[in-house]
ModelCIF file with pLDDT and N, C-alpha, C, O atoms, coordinates in Angstrom:
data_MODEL
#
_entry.id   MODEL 
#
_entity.id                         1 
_entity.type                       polymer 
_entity.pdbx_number_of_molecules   1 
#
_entity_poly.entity_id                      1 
_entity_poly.type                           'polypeptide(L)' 
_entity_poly.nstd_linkage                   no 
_entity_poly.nstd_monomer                   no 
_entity_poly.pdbx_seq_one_letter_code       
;(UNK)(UNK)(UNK)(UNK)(UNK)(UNK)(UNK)(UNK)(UNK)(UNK)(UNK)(UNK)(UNK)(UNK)(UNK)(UNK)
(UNK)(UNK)(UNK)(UNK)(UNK)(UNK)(UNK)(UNK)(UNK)(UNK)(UNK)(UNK)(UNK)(UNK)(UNK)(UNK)
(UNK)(UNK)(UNK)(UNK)(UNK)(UNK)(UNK)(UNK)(UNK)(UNK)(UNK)(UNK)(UNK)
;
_entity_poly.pdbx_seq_one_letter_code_can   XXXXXXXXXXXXXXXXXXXXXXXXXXXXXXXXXXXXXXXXXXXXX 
_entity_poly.pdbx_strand_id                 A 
#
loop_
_entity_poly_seq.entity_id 
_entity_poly_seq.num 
_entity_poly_seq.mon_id 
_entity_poly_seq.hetero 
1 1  UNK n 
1 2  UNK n 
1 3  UNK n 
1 4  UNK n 
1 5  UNK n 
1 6  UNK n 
1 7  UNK n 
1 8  UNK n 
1 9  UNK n 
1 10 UNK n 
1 11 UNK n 
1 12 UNK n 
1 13 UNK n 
1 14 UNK n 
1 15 UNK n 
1 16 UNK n 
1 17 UNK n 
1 18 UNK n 
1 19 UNK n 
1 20 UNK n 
1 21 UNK n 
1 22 UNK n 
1 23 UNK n 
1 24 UNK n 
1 25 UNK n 
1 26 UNK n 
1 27 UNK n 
1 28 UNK n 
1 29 UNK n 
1 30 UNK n 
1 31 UNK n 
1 32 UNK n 
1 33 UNK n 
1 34 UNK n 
1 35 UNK n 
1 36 UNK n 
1 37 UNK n 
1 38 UNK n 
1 39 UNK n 
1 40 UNK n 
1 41 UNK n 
1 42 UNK n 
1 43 UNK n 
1 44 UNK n 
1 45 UNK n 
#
_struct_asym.id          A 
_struct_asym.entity_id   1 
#
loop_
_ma_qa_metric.id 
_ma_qa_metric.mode 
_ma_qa_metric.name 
_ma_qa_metric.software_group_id 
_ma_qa_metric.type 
1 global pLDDT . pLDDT 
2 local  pLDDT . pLDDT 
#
_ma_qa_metric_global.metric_id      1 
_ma_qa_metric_global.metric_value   82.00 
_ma_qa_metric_global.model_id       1 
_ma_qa_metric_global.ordinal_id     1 
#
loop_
_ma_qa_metric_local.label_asym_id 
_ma_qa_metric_local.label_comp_id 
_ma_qa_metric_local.label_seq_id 
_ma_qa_metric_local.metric_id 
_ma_qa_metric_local.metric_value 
_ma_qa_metric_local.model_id 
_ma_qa_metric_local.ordinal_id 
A UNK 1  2 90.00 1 1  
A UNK 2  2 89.00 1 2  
A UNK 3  2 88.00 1 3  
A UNK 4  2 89.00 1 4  
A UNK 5  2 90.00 1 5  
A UNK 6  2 88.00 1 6  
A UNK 7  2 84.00 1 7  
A UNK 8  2 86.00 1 8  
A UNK 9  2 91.00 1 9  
A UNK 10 2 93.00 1 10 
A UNK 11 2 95.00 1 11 
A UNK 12 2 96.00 1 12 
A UNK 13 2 97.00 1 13 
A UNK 14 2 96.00 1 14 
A UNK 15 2 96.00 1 15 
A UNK 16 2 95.00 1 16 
A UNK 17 2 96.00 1 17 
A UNK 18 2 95.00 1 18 
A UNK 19 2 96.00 1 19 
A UNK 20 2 97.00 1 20 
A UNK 21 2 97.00 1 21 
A UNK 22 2 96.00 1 22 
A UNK 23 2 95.00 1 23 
A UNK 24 2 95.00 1 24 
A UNK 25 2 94.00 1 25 
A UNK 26 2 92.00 1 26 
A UNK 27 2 91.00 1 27 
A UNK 28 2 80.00 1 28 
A UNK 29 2 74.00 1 29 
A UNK 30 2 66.00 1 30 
A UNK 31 2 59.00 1 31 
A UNK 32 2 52.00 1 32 
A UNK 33 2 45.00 1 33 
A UNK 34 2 59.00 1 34 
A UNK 35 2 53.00 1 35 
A UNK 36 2 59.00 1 36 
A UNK 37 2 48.00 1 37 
A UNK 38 2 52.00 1 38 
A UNK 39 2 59.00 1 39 
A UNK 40 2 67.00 1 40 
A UNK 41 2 70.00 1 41 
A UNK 42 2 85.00 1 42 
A UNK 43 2 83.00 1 43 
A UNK 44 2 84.00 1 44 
A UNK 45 2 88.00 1 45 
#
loop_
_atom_site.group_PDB 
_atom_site.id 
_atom_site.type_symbol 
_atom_site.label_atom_id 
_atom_site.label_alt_id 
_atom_site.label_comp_id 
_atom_site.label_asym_id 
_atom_site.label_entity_id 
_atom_site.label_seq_id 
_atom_site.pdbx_PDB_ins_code 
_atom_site.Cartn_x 
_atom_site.Cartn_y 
_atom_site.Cartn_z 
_atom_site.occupancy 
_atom_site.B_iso_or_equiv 
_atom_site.pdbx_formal_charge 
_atom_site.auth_seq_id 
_atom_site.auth_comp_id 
_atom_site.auth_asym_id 
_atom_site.auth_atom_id 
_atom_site.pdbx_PDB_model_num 
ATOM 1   N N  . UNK A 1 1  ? 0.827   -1.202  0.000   1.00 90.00 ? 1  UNK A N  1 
ATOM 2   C CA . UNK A 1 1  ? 0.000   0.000   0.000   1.00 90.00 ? 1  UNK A CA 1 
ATOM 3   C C  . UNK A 1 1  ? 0.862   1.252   0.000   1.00 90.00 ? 1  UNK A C  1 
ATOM 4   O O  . UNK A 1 1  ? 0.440   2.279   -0.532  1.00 90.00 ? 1  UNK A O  1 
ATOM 5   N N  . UNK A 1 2  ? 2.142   1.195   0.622   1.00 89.00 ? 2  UNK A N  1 
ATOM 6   C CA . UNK A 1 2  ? 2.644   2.485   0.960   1.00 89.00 ? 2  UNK A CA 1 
ATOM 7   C C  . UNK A 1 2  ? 3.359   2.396   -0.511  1.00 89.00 ? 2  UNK A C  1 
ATOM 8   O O  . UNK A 1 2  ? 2.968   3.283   -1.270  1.00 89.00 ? 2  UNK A O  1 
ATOM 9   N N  . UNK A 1 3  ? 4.079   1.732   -0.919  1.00 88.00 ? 3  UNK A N  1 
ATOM 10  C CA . UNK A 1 3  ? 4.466   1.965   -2.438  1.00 88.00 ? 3  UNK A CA 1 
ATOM 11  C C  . UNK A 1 3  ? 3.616   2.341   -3.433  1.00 88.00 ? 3  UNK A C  1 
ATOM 12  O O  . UNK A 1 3  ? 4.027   3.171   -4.243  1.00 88.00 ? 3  UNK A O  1 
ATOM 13  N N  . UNK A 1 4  ? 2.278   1.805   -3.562  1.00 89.00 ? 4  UNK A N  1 
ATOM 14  C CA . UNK A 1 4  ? 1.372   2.414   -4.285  1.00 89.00 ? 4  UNK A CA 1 
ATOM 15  C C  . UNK A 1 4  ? 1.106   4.048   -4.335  1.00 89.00 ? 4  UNK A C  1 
ATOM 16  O O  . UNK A 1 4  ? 1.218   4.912   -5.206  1.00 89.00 ? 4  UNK A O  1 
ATOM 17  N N  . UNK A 1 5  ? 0.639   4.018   -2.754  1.00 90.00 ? 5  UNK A N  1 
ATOM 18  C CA . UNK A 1 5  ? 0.807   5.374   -2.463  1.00 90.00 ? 5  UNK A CA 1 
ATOM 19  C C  . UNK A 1 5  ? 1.748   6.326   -2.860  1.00 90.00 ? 5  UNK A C  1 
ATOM 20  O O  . UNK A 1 5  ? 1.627   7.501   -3.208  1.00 90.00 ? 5  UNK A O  1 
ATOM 21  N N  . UNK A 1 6  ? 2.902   5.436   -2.714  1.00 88.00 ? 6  UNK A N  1 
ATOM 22  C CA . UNK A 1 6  ? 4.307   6.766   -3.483  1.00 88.00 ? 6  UNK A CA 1 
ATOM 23  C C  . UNK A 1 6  ? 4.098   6.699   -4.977  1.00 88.00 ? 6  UNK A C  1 
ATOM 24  O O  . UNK A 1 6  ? 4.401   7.771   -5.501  1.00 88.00 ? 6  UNK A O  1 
ATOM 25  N N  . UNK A 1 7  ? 3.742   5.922   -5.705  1.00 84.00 ? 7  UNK A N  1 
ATOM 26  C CA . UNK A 1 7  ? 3.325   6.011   -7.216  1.00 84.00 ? 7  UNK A CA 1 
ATOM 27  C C  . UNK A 1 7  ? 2.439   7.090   -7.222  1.00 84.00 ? 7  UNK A C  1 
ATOM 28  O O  . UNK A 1 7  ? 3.009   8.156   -7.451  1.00 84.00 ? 7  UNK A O  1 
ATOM 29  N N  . UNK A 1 8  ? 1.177   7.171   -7.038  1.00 86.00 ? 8  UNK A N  1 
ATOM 30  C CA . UNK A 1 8  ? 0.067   8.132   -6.734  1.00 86.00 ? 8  UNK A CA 1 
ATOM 31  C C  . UNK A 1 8  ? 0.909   9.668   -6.477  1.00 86.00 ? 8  UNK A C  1 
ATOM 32  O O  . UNK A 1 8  ? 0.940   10.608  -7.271  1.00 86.00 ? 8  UNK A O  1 
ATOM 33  N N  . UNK A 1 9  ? 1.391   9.613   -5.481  1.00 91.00 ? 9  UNK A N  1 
ATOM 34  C CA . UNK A 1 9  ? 2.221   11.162  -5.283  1.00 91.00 ? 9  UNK A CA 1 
ATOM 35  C C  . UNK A 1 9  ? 3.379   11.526  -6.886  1.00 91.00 ? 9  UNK A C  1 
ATOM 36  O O  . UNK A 1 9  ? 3.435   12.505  -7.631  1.00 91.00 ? 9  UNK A O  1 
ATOM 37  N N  . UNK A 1 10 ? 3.978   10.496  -6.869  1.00 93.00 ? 10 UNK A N  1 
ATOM 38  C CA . UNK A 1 10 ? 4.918   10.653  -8.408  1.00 93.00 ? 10 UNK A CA 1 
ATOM 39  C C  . UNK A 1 10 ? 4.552   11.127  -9.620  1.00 93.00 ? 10 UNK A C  1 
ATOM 40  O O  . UNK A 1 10 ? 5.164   11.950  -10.302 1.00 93.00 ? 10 UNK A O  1 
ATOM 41  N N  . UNK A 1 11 ? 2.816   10.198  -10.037 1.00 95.00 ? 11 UNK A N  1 
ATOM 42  C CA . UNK A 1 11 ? 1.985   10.441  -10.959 1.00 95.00 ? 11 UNK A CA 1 
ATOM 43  C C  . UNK A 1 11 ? 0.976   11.798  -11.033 1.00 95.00 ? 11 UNK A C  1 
ATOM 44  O O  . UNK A 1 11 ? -0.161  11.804  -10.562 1.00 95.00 ? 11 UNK A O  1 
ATOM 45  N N  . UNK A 1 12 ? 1.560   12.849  -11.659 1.00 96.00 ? 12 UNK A N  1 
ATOM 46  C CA . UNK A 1 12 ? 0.022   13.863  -11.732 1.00 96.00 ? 12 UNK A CA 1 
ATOM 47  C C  . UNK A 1 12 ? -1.163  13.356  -12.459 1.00 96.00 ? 12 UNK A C  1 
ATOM 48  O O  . UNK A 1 12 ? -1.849  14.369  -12.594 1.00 96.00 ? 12 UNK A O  1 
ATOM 49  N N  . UNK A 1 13 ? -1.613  12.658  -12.845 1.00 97.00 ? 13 UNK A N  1 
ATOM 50  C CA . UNK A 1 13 ? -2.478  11.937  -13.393 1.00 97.00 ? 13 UNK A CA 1 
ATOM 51  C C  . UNK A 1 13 ? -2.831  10.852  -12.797 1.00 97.00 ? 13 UNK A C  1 
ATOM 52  O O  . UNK A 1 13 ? -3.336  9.990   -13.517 1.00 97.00 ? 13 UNK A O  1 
ATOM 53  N N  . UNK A 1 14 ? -2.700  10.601  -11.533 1.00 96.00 ? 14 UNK A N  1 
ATOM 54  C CA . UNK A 1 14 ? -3.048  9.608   -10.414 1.00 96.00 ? 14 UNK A CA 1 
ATOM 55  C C  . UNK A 1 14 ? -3.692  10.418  -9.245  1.00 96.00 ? 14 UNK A C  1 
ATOM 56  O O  . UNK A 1 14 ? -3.071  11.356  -8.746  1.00 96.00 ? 14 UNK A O  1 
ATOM 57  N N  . UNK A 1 15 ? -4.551  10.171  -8.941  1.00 96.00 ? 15 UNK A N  1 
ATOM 58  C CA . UNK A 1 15 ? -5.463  10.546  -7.416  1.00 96.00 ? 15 UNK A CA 1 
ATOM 59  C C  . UNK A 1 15 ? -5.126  9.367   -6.398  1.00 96.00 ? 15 UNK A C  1 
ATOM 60  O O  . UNK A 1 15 ? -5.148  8.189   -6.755  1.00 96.00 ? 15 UNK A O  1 
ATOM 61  N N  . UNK A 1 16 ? -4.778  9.817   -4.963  1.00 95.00 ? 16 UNK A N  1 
ATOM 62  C CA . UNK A 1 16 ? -4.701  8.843   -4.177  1.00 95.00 ? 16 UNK A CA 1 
ATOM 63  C C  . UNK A 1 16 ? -6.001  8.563   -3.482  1.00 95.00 ? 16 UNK A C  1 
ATOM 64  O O  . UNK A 1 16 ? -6.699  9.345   -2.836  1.00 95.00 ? 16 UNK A O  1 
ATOM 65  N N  . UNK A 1 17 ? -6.214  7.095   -3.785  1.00 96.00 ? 17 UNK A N  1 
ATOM 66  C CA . UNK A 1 17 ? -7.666  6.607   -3.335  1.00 96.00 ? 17 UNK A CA 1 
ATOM 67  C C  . UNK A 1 17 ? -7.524  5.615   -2.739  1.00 96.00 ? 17 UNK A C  1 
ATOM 68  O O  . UNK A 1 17 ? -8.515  4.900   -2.588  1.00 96.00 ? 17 UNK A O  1 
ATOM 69  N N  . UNK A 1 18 ? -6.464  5.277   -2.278  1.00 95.00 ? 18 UNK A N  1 
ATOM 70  C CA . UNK A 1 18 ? -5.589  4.273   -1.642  1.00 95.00 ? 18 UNK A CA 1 
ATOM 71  C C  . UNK A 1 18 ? -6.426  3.555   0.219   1.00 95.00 ? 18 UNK A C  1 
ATOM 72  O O  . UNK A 1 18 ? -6.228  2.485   0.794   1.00 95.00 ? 18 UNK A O  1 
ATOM 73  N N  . UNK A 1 19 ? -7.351  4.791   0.612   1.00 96.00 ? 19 UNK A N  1 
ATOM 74  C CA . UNK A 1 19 ? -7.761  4.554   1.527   1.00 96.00 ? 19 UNK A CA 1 
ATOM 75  C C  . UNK A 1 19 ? -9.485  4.553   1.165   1.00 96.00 ? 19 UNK A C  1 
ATOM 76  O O  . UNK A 1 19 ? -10.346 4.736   2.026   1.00 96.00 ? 19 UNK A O  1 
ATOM 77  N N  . UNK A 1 20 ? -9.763  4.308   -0.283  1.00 97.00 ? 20 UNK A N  1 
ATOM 78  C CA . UNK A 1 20 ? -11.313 4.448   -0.351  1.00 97.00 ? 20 UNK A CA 1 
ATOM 79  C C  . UNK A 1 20 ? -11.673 2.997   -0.398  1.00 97.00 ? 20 UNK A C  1 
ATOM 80  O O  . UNK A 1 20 ? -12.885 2.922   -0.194  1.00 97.00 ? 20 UNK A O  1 
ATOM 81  N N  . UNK A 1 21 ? -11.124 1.752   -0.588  1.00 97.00 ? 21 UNK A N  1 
ATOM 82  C CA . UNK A 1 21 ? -11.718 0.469   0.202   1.00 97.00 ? 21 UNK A CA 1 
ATOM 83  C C  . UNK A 1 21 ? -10.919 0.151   1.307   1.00 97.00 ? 21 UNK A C  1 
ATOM 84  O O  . UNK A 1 21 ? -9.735  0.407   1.087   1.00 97.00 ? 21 UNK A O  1 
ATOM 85  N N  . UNK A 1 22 ? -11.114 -0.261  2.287   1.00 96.00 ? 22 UNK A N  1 
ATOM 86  C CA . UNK A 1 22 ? -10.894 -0.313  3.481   1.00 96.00 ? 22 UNK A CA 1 
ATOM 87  C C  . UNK A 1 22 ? -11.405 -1.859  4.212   1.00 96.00 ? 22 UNK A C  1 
ATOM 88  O O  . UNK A 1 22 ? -12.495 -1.881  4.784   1.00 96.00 ? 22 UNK A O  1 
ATOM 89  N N  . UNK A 1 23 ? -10.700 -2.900  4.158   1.00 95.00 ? 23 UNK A N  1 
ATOM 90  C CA . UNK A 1 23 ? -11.577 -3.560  5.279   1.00 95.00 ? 23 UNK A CA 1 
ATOM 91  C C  . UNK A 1 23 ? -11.834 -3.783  6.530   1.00 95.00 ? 23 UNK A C  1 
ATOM 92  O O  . UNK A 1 23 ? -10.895 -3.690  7.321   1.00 95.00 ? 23 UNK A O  1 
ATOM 93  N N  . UNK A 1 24 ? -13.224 -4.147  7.043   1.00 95.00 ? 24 UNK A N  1 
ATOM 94  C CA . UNK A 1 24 ? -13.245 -4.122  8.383   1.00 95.00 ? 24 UNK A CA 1 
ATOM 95  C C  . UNK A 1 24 ? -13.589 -5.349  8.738   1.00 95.00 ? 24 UNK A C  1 
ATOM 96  O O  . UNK A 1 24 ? -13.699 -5.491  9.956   1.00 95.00 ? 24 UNK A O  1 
ATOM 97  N N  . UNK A 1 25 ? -13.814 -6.360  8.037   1.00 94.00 ? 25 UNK A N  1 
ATOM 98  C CA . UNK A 1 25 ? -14.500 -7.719  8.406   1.00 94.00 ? 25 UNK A CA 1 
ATOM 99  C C  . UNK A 1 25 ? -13.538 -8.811  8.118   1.00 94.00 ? 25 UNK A C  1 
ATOM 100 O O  . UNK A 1 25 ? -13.657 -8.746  6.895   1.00 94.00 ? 25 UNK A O  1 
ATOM 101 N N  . UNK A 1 26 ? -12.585 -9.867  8.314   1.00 92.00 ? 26 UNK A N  1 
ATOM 102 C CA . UNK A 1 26 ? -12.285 -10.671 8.354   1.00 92.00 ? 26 UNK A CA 1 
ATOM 103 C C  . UNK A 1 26 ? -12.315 -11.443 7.056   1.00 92.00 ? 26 UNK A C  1 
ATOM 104 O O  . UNK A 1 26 ? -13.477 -11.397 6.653   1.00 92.00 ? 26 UNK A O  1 
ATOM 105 N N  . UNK A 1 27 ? -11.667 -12.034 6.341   1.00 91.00 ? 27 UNK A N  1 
ATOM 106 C CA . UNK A 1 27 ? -12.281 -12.958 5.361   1.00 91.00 ? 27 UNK A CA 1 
ATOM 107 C C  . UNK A 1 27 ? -11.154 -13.852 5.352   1.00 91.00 ? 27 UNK A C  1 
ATOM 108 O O  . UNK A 1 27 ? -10.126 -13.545 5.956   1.00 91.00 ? 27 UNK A O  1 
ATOM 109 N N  . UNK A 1 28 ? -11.302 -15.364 4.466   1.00 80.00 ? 28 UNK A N  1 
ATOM 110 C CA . UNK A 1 28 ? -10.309 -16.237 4.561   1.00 80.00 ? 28 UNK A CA 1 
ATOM 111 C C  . UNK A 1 28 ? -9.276  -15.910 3.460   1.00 80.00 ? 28 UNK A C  1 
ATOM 112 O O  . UNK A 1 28 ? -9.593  -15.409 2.381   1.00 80.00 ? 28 UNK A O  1 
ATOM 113 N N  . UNK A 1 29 ? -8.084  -16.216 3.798   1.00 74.00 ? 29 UNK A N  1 
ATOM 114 C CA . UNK A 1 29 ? -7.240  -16.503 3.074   1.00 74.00 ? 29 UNK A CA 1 
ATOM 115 C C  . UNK A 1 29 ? -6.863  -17.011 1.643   1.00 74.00 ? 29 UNK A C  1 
ATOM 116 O O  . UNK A 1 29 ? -5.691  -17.367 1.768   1.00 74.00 ? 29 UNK A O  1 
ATOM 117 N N  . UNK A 1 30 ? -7.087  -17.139 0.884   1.00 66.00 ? 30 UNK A N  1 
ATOM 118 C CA . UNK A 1 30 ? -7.312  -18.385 0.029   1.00 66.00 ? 30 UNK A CA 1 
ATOM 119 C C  . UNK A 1 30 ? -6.270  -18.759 -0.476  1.00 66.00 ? 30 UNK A C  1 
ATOM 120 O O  . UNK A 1 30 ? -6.284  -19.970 -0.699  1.00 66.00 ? 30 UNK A O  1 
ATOM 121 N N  . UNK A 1 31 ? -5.185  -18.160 -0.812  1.00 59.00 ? 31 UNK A N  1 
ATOM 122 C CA . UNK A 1 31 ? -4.145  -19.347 -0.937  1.00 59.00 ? 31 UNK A CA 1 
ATOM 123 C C  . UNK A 1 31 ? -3.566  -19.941 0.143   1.00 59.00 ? 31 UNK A C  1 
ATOM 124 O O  . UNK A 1 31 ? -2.852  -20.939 0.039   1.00 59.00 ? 31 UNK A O  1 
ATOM 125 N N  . UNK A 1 32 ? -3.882  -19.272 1.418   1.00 52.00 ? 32 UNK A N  1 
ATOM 126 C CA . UNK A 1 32 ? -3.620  -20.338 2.839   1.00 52.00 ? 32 UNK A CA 1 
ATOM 127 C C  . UNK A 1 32 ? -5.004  -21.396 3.170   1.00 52.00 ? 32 UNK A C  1 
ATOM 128 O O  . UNK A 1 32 ? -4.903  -22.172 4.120   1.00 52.00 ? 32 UNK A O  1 
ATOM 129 N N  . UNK A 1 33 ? -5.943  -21.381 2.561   1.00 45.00 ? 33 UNK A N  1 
ATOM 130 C CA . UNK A 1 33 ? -7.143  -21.903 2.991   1.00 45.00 ? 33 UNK A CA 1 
ATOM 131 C C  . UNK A 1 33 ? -7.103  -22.822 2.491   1.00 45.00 ? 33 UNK A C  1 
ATOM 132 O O  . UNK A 1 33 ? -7.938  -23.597 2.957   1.00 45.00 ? 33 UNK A O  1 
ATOM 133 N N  . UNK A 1 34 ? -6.017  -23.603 0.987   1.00 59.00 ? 34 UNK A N  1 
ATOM 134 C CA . UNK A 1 34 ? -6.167  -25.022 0.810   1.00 59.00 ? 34 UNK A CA 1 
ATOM 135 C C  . UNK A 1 34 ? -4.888  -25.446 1.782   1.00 59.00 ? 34 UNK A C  1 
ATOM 136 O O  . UNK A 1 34 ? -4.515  -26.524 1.320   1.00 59.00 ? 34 UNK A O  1 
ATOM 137 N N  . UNK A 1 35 ? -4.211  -25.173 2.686   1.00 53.00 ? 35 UNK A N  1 
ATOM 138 C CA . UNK A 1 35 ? -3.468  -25.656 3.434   1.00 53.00 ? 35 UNK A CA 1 
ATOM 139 C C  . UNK A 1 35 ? -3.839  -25.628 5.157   1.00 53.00 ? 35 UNK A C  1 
ATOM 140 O O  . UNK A 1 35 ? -3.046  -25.893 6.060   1.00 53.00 ? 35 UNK A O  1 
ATOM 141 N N  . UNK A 1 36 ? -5.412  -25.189 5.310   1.00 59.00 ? 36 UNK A N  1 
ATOM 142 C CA . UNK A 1 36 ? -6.237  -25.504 6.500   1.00 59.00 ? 36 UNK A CA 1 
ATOM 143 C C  . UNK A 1 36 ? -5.953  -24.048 7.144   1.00 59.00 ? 36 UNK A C  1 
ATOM 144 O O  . UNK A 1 36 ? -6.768  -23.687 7.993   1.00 59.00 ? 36 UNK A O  1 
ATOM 145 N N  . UNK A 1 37 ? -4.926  -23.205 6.846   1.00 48.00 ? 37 UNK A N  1 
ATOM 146 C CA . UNK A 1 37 ? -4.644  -21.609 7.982   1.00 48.00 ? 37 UNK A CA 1 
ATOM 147 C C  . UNK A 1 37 ? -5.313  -20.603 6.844   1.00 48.00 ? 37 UNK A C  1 
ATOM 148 O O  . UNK A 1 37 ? -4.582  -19.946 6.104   1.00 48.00 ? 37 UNK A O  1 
ATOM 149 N N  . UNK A 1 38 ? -6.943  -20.524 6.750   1.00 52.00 ? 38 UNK A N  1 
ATOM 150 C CA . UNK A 1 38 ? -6.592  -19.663 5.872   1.00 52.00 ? 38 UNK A CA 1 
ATOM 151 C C  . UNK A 1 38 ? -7.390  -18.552 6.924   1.00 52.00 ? 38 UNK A C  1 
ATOM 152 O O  . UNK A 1 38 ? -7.443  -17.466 6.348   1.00 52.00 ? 38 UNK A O  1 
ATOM 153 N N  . UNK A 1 39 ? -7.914  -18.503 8.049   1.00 59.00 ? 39 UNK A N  1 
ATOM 154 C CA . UNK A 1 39 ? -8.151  -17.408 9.057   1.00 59.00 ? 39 UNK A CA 1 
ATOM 155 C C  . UNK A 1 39 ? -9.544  -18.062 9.185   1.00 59.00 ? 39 UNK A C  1 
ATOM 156 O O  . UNK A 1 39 ? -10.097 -19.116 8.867   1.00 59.00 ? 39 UNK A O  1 
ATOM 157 N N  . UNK A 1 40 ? -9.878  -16.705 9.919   1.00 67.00 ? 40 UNK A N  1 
ATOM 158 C CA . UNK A 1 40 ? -11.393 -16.727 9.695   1.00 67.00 ? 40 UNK A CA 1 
ATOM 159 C C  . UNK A 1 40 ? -12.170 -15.814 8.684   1.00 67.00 ? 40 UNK A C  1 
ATOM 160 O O  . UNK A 1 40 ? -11.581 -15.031 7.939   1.00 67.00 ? 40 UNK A O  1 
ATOM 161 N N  . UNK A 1 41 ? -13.317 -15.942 8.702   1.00 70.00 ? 41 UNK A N  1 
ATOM 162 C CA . UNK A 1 41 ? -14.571 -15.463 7.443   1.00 70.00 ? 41 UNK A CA 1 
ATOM 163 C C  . UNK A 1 41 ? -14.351 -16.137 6.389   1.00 70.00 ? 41 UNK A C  1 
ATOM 164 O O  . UNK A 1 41 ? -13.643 -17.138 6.280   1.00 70.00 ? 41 UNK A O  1 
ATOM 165 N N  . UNK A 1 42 ? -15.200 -15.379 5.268   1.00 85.00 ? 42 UNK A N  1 
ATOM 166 C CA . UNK A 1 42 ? -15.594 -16.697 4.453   1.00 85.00 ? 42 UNK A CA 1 
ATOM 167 C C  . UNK A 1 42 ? -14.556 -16.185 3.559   1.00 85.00 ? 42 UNK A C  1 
ATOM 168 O O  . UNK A 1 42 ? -13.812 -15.217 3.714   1.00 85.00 ? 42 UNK A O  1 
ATOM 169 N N  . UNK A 1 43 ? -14.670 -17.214 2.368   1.00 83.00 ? 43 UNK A N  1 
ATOM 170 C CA . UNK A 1 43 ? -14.247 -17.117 0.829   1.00 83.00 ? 43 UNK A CA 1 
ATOM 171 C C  . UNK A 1 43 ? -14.979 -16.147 -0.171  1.00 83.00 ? 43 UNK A C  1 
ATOM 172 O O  . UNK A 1 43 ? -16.080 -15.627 0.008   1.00 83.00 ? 43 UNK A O  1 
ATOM 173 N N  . UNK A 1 44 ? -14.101 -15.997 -1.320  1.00 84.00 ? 44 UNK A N  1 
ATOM 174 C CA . UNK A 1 44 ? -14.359 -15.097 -1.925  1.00 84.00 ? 44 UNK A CA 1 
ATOM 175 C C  . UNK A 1 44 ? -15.876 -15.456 -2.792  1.00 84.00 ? 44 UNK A C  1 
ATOM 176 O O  . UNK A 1 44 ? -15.946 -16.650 -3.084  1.00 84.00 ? 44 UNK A O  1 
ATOM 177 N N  . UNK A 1 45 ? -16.927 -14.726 -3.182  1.00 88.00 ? 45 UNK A N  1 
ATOM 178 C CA . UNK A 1 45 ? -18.009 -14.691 -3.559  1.00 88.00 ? 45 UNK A CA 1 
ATOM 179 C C  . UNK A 1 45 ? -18.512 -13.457 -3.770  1.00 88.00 ? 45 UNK A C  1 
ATOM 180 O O  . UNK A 1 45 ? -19.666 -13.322 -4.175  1.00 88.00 ? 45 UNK A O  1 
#
């Protein structure tokens, strides 16, 4: 994220929106989830 962010500042033709999705809920892992650690919440859908 923070490298993105420095792209965004570099680029005048880039807006930083870097904080407009945000999560707050948990979800699983999925390339750890076929090896049983993939957290908690669900899969992608």
């Amino acid at each position: 994220k923070r490298a993105l962010r420095q792209a965004a500042a570099e680029n005048p033709l880039l807006d930083d929106g870097m904080d407009f999705i945000v999560r707050h809920t948990d979800t699983r892992c999925t390339h750890r989830d076929r090896w049983g650690y993939g957290g908690a919440g669900e899969l992608p859908r």
